[in-house]
Protein backbone atom coordinates (compact mmCIF):
# COMPACT_ATOMS: atom_id res chain seq x y z
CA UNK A 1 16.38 -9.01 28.67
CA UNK A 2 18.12 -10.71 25.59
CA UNK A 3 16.58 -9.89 22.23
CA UNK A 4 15.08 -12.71 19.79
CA UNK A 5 16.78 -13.04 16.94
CA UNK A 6 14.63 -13.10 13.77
CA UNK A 7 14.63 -16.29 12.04
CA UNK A 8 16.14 -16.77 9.25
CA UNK A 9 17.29 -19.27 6.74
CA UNK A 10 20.93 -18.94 6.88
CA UNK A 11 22.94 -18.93 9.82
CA UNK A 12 26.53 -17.10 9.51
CA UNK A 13 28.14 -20.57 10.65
CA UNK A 14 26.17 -22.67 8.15
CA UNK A 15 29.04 -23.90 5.75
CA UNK A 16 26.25 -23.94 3.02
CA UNK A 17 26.13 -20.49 3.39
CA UNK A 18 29.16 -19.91 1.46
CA UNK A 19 29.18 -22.75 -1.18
CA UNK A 20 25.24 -21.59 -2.41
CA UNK A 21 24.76 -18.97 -4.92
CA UNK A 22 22.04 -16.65 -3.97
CA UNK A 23 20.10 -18.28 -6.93
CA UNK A 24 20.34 -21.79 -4.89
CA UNK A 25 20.03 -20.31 -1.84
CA UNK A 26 15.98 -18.72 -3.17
CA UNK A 27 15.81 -22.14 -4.58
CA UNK A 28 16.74 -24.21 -0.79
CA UNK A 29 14.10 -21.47 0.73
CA UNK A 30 11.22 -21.74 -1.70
CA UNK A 31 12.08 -25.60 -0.99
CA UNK A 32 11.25 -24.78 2.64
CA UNK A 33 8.26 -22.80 1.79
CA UNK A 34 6.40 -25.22 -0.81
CA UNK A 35 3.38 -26.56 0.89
CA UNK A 36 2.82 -24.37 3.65
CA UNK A 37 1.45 -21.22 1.61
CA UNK A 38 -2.21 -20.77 2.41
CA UNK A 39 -3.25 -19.88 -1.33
CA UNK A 40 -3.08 -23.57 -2.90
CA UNK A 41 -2.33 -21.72 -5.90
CA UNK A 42 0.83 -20.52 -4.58
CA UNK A 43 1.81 -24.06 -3.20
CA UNK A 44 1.03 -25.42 -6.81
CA UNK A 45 2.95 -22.94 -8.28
CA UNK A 46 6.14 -23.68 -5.96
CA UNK A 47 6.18 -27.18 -6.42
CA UNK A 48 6.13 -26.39 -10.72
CA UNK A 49 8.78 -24.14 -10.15
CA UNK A 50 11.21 -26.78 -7.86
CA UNK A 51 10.11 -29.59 -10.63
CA UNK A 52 11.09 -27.29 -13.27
CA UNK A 53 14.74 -25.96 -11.64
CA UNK A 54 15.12 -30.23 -11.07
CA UNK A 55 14.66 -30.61 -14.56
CA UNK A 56 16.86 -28.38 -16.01
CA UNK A 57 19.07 -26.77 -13.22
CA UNK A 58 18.23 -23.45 -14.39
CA UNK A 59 14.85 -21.44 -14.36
CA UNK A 60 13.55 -18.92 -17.48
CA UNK A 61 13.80 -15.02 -15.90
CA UNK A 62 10.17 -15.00 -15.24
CA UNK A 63 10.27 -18.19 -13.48
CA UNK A 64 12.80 -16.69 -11.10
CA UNK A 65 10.53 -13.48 -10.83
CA UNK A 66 7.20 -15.63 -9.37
CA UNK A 67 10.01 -17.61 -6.97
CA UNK A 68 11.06 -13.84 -5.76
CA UNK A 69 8.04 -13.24 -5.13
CA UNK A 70 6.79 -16.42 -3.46
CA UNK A 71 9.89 -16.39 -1.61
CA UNK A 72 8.83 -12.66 -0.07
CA UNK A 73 7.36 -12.09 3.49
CA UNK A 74 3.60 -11.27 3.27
CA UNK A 75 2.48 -8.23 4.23
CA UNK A 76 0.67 -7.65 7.80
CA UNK A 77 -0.42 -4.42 6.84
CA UNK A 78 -4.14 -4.50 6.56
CA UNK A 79 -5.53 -1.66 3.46
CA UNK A 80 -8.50 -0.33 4.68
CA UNK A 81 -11.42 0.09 2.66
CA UNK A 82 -12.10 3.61 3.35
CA UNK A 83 -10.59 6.30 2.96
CA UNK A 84 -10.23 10.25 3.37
CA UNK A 85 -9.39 12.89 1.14
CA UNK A 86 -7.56 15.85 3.00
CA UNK A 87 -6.01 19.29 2.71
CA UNK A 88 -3.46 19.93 4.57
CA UNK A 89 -1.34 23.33 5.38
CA UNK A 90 2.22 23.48 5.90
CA UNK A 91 2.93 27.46 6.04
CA UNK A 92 1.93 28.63 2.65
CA UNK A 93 1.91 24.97 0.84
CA UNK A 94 -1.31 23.00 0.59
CA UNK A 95 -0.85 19.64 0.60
CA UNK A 96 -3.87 17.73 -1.04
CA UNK A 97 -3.57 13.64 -0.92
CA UNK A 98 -5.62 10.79 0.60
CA UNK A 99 -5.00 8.78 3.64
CA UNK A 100 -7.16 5.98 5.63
CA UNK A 101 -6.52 8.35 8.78
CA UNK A 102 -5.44 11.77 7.85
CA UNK A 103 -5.07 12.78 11.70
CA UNK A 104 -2.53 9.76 12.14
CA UNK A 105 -0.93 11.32 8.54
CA UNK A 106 -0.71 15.28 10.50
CA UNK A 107 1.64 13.65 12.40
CA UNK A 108 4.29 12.06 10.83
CA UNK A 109 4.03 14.71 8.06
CA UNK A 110 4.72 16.89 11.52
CA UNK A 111 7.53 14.54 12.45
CA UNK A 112 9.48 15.39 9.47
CA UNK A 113 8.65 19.05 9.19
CA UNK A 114 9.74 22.47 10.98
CA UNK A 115 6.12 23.84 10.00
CA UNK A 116 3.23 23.35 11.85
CA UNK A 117 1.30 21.14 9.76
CA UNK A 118 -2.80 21.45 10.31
CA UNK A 119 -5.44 19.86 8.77
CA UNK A 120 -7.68 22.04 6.92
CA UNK A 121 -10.01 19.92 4.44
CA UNK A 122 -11.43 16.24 4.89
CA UNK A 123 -14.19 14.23 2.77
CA UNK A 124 -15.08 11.38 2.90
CA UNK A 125 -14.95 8.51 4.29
CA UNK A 126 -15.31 7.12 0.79
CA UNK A 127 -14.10 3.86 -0.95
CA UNK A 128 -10.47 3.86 -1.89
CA UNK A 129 -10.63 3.25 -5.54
CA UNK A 130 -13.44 6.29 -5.27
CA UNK A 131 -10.91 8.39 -3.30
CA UNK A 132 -8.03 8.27 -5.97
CA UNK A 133 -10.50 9.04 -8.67
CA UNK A 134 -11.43 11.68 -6.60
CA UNK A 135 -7.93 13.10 -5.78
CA UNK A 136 -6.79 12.74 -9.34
CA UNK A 137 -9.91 15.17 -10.41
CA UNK A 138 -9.00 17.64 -7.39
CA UNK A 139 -5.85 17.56 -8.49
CA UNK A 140 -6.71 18.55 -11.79
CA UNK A 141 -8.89 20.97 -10.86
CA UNK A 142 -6.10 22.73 -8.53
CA UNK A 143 -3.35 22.38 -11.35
CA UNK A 144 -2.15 26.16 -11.82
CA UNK A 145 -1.77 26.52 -8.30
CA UNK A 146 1.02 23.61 -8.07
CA UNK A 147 4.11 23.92 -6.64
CA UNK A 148 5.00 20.31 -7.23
CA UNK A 149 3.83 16.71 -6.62
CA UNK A 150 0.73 17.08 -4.46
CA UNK A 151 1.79 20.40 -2.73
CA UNK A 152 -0.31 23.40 -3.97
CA UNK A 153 -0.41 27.30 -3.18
CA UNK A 154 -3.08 28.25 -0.36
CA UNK A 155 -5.27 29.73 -3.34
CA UNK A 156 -6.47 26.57 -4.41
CA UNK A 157 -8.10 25.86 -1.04
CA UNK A 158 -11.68 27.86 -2.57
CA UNK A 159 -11.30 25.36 -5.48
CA UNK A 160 -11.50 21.78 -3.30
CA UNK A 161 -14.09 23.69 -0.93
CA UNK A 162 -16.19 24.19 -3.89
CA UNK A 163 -15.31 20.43 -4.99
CA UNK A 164 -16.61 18.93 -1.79
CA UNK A 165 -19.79 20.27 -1.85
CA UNK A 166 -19.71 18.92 -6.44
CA UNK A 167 -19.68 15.40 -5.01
CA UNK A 168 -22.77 13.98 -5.45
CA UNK A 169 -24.24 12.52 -1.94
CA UNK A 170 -24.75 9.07 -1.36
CA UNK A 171 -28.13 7.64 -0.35
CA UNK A 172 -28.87 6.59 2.37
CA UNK A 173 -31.61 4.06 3.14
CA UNK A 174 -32.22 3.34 6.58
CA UNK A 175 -32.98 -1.21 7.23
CA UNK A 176 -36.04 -1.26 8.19
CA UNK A 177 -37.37 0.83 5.06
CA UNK A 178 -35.17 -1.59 3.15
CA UNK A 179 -37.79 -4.27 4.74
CA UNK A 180 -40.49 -2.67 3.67
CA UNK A 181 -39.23 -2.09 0.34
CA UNK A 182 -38.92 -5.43 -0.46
């Protein structure tokens, strides 16, 4: 079974690969690039940027940060929405931080630990902006018992129980009482 090799621009026998400056060589890819972005914004954008390089051969450092940037693989990582806040317990270390699946998080913080590493604390699911808002104020609220970063001392477990049951609830209004409603 022979492996695929990823695709790439420049191919170790290409003889421009040695006469192009890196600069020329971001400039030959955006080149390749320009009118096949999804975001018409971004396809305007690369076309101004190869007019202006034509122009004047050279582009301003700004103009070379946007063609970075263009020039960059899009992520396929999809954020989710929600999120959870957790506490987690690694011996006598708490650590308190937010995750979109804190099980998945147990283990590779396991993976890279000799500790057992359980999960003692979650709330939410709640929005993500919400959820760092929330985890900067639970941090707060547990700073003398920090040992550093978002590891705390087991005493500060009473504090985030306590700050679960702070958060105000959400309502809940079932649809069809929504109906009638309106």
């Amino acid at each position: 079974m022979s492996k695929e090799k990823k695709k790439s621009y420049w191919n170790k026998a290409d003889p421009l690969n040695n006469l192009l400056t890196k600069a020329e060589k971001s400039v030959v890819v955006l080149q390749k690039k320009a009118g096949d972005f999804k975001d018409p914004k971004h396809n305007e954008l690369a076309f101004s940027l190869l007019e202006a390089y034509t122009r004047r051969g050279a582009l301003s450092h700004d103009q070379w940060y946007l063609l970075k940037e263009l020039n960059q693989k899009p992520s396929r990582k999809k954020v989710s929405e929600t999120v959870y806040l957790y506490a987690m317990s690694a011996g006598h270390e708490i650590k308190l931080g937010v995750s979109s699946d804190p099980d998945r998080r147990q283990k590779d913080m396991q993976t890279g630990n000799a500790k057992d590493i359980e999960l003692l604390w979650r709330l939410g699911p709640v929005g993500r902006a919400e959820a760092f808002k929330l985890e900067k104020q639970l941090h707060r609220k547990c700073k003398r018992f920090n040992v550093r970063g978002e590891w705390f001392t087991q005493a500060c477990m009473d504090t985030v129980l306590r700050f679960e049951n702070k958060r105000p609830a959400i309502n809940y209004i079932e649809p069809n009482v929504m109906e009638v409603l309106l």
